[in-house]
Protein backbone atom coordinates (compact mmCIF):
# COMPACT_ATOMS: atom_id res chain seq x y z
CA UNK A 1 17.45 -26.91 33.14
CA UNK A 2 17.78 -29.07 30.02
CA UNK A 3 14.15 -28.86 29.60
CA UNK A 4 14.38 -24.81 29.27
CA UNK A 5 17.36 -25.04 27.38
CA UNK A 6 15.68 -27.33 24.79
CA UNK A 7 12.77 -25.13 24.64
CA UNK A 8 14.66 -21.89 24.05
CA UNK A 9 16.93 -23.75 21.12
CA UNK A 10 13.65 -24.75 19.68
CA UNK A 11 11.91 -21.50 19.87
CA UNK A 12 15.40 -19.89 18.73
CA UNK A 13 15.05 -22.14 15.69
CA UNK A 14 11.33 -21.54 15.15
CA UNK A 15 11.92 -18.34 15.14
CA UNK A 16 14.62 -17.76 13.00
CA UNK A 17 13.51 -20.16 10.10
CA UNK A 18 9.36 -19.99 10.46
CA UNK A 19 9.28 -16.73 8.03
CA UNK A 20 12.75 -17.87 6.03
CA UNK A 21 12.01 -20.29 3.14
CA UNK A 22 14.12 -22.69 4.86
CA UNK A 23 11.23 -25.00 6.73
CA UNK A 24 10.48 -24.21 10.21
CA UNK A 25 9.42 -28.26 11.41
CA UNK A 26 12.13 -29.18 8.96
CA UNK A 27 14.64 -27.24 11.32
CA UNK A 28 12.99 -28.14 14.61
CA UNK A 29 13.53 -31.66 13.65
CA UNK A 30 17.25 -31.61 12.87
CA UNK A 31 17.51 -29.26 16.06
CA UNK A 32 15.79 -32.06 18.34
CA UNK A 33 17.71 -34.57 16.64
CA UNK A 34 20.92 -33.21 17.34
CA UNK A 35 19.97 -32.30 20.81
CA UNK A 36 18.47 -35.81 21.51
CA UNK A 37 17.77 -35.09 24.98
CA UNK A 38 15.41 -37.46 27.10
CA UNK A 39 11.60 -37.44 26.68
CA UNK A 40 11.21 -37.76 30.69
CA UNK A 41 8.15 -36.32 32.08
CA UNK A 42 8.02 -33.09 30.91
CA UNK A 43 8.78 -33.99 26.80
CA UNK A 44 6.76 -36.64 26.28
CA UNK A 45 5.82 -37.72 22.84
CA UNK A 46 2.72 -36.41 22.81
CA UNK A 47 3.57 -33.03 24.26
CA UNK A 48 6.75 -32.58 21.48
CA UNK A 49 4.04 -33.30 18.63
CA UNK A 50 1.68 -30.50 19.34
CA UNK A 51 4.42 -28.17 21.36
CA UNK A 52 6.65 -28.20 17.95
CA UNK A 53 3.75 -26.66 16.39
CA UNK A 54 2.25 -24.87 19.27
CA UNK A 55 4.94 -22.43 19.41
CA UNK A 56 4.70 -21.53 15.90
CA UNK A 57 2.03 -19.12 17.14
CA UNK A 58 4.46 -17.04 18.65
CA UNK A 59 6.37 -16.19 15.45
CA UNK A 60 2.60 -15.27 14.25
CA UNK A 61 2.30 -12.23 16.86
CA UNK A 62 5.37 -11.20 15.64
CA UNK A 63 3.98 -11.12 11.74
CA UNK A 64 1.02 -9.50 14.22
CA UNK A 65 2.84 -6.50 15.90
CA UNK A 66 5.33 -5.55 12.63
CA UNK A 67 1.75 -5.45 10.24
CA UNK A 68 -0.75 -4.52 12.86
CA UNK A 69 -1.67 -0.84 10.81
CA UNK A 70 -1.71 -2.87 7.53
CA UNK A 71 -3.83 -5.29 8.90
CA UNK A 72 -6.07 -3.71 10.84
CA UNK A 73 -8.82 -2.60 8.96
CA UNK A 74 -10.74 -0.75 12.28
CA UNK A 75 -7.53 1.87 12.02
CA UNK A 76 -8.58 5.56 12.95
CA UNK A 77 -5.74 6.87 10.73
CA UNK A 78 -7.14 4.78 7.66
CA UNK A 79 -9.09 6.22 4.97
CA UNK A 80 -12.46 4.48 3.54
CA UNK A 81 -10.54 3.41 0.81
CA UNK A 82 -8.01 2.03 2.96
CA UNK A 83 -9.95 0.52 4.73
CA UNK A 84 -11.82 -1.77 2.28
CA UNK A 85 -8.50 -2.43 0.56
CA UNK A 86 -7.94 -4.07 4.27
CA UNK A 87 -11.16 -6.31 4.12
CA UNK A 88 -10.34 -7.23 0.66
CA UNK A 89 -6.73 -8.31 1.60
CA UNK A 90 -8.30 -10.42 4.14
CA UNK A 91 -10.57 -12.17 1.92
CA UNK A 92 -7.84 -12.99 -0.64
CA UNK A 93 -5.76 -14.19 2.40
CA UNK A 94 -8.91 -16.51 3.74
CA UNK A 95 -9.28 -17.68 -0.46
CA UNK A 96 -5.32 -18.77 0.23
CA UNK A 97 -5.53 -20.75 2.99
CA UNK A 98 -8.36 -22.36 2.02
CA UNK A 99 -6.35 -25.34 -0.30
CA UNK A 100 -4.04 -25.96 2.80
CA UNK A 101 -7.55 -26.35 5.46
CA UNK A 102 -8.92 -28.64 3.37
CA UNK A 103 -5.41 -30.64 2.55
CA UNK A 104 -4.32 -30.22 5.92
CA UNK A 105 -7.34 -31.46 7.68
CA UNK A 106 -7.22 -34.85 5.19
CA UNK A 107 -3.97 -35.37 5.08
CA UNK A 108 -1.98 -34.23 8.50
CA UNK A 109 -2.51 -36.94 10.79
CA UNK A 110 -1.01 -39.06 7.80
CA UNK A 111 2.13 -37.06 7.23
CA UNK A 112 3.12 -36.57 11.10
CA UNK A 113 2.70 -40.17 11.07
CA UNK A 114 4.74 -41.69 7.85
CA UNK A 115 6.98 -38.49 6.66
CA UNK A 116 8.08 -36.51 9.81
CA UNK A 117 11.38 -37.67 10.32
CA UNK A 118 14.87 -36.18 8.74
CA UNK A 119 14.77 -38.09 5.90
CA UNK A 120 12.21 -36.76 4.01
CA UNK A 121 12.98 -33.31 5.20
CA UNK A 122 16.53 -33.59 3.99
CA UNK A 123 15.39 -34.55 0.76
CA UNK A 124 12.78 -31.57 0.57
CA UNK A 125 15.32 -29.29 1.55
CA UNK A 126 17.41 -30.14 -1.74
CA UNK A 127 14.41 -29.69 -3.88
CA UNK A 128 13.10 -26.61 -3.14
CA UNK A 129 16.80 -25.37 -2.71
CA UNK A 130 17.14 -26.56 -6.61
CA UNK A 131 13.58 -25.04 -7.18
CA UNK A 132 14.42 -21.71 -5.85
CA UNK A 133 17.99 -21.37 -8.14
CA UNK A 134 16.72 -22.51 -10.98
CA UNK A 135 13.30 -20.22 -10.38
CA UNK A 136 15.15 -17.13 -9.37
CA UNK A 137 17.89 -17.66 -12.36
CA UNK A 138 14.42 -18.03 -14.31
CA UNK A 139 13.36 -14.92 -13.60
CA UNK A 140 16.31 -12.88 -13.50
CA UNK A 141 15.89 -10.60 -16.43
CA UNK A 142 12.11 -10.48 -16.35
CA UNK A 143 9.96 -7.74 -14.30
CA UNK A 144 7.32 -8.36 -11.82
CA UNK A 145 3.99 -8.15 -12.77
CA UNK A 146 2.64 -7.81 -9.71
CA UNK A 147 4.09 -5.29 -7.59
CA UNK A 148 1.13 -3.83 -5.60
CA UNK A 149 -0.16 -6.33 -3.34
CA UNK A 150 -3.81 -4.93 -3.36
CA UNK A 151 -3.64 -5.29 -7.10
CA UNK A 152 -3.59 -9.20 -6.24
CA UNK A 153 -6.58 -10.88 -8.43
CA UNK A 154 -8.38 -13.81 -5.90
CA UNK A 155 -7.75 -16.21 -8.81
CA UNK A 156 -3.60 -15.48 -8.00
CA UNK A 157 -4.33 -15.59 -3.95
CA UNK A 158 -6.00 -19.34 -4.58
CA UNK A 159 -3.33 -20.13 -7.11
CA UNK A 160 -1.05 -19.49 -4.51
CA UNK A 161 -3.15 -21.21 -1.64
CA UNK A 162 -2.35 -24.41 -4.08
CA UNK A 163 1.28 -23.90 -3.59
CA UNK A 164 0.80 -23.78 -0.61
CA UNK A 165 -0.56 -27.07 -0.14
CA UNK A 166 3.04 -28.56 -0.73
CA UNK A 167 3.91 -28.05 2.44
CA UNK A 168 2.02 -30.31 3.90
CA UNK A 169 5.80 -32.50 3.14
CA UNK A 170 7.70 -32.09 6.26
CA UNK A 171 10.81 -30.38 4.95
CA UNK A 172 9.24 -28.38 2.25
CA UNK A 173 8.59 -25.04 4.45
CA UNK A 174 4.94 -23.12 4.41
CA UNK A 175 6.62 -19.61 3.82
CA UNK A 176 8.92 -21.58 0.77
CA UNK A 177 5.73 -22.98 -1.19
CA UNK A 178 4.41 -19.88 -1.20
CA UNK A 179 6.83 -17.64 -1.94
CA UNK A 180 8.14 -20.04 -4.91
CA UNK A 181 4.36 -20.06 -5.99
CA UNK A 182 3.54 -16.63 -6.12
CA UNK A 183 7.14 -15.62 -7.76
CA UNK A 184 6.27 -18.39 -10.23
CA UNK A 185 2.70 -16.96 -10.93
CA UNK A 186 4.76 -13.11 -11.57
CA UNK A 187 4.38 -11.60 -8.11
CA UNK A 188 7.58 -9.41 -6.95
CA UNK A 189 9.61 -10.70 -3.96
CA UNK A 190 8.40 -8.14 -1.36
CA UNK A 191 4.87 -8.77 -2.57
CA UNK A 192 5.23 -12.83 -2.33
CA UNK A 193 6.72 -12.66 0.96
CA UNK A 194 3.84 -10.34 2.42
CA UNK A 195 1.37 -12.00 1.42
CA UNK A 196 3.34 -15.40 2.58
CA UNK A 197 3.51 -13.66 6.17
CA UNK A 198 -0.35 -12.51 6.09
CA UNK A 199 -1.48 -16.27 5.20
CA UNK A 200 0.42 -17.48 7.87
CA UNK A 201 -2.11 -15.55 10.53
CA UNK A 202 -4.83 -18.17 9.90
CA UNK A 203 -3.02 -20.93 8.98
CA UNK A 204 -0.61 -21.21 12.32
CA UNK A 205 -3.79 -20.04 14.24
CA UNK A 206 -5.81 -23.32 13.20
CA UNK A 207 -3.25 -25.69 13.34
CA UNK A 208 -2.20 -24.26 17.15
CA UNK A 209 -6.08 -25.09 17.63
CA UNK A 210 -5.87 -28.42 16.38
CA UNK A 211 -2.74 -29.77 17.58
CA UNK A 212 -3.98 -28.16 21.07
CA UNK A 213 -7.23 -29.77 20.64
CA UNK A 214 -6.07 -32.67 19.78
CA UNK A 215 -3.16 -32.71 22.58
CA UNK A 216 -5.93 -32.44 25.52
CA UNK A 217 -8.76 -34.52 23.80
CA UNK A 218 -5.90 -37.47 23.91
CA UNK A 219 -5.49 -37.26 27.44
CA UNK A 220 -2.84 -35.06 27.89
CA UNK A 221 -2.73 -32.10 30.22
CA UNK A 222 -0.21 -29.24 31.21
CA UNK A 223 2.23 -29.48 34.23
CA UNK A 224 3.94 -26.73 35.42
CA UNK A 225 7.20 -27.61 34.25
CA UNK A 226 5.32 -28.11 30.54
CA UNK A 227 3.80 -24.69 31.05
CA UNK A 228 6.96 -23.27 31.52
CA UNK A 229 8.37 -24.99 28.05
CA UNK A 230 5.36 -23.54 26.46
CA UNK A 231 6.16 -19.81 27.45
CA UNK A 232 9.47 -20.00 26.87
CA UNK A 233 9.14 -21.39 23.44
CA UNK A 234 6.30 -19.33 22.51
CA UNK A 235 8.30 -15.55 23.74
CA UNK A 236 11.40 -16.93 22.38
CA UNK A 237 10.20 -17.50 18.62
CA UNK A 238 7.98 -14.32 19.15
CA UNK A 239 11.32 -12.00 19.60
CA UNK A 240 13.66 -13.74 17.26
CA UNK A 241 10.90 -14.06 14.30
CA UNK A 242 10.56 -10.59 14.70
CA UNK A 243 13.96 -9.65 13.81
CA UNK A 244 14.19 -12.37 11.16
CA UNK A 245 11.35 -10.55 9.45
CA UNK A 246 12.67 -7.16 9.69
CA UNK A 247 16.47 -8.74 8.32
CA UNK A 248 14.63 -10.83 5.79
CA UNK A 249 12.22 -7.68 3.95
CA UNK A 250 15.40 -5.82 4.23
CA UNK A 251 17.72 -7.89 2.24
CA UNK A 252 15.22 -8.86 -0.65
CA UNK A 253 15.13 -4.78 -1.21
CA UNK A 254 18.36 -5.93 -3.09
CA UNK A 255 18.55 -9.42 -3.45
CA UNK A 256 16.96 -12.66 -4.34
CA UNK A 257 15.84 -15.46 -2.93
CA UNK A 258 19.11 -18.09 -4.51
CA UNK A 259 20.69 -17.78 -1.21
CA UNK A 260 18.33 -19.68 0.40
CA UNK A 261 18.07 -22.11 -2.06
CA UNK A 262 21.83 -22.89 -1.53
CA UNK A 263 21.41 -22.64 1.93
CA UNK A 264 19.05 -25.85 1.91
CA UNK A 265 20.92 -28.03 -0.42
CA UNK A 266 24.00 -27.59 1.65
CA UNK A 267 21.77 -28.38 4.85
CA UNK A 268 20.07 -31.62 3.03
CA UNK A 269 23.19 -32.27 2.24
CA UNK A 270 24.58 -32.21 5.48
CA UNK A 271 21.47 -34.04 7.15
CA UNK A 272 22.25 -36.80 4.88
CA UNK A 273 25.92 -37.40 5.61
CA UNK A 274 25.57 -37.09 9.39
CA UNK A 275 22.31 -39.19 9.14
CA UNK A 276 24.21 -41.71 7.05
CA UNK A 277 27.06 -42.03 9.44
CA UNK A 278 24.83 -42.38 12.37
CA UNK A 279 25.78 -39.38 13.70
CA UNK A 280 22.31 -37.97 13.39
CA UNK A 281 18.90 -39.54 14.95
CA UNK A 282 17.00 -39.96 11.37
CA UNK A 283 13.79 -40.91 12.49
């Protein structure tokens, strides 16, 4: 039972924060720290690593099933224009991730290794959180320039692909670098967090490959009790990302993004304290 129940807090978490600028892993590893329950045979180390990313994919099918008409550039109900404006969205989107393949492929085995633990995601939490204030206070009295998000140059999509690269730092959150970057480069909030959500699609895809890959390729396998974890995780995240989403597009209609930023200070914060008092596994 403690197995389930640790995979349904972590795909609770996973979904709630992957979509949030608040940093999905970062939040997966404060959850497992807290929760601090025994590797046994199901969680071994090996199978945490790649299922803390693994389930990531289902918060993807929800991005999936809310955009599906958007995204789908095969819809009946689409005009020819509509239609290439599709293609072209997915180019841009394959021109953003490209930064983050390249970084991510040199660089990941390195980070998981040295910077995954709450430390350096408490710390990251506090920066961005001051990044996102002092951005949004930035550009409080100043109008998008992009509000149309096929109007998006490539040049802008790569730009933001750069941003994106940042969150390679456990802590810093994919869907934060982005949306910072493309507000920062003069897209509007429901246009940055779109296109955030769209370059996820590839993104979570290849790193579910390669964390997969590299999962089975060391050895490991899939029990039933593991496959169990997995499906549970994966459904979970699916159906709370969705709502998440849905809350999230909502309440930038109206708002900014500040709350957020004070929402990870005070969590950095709080890592800190608890990690300080040895209240909190750090590492």
């Amino acid at each position: 039972m403690l197995d389930l129940l640790k995979s349904l807090v972590i795909g609770i978490v996973e979904g709630l924060t992957e979509f949030l600028p608040v940093s999905s892993t970062g939040h997966i590893i404060i959850a497992e720290s807290f929760m601090n329950i025994p590797g046994g045979a199901v969680w071994t180390k090996s199978f945490t690593a790649m299922f803390d990313y693994a389930i990531q994919l289902g918060a993807i099918f929800a991005v999936i099933q809310l955009y599906f008409k958007k995204l789908n550039p095969f819809s009946p109900s689409k005009s020819s224009l509509e239609k290439r404006q599709t293609w072209t969205l997915w180019v841009k989107v394959i021109v953003g991730v490209l930064p983050a393949v390249i970084a991510g492929l040199a660089l990941n085995d390195y980070m998981d290794a040295h910077w995954l633990n709450a430390w350096v995601v408490a710390a990251m939490l506090i920066v961005y959180g001051v990044l996102f204030i002092v951005v949004e206070r930035y550009l409080a009295n100043k109008n998008a320039i992009l509000t149309d998000l096929n109007a998006m140059s490539y040049k802008m999509a790569l730009f933001i692909g750069l941003f994106q690269v940042l969150s390679i730092v456990p802590g810093t959150s994919r869907s934060g670098s982005t949306i910072l970057g493309a507000l920062i480069l003069g897209a509007s909030r429901f246009v940055a967090a779109e296109f955030s959500f769209f370059m996820s699609i590839p993104v979570m895809f290849g790193v579910t490959i390669l964390k997969v890959g590299k999962y089975l390729l060391g050895g490991g396998g899939f029990t039933g009790a593991q496959t169990g974890v997995m499906v549970v995780g994966f459904i979970v995240s699916w159906i709370v990302a969705y709502f998440a989403i849905k809350v999230m597009m909502n309440y930038i209609k109206n708002n900014d993004f500040k709350v957020f930023g004070y929402y990870r200070i005070v969590v950095g914060i709080v890592v800190l304290a608890l990690g300080a008092a040895g209240m909190l596994h750090m590492h």
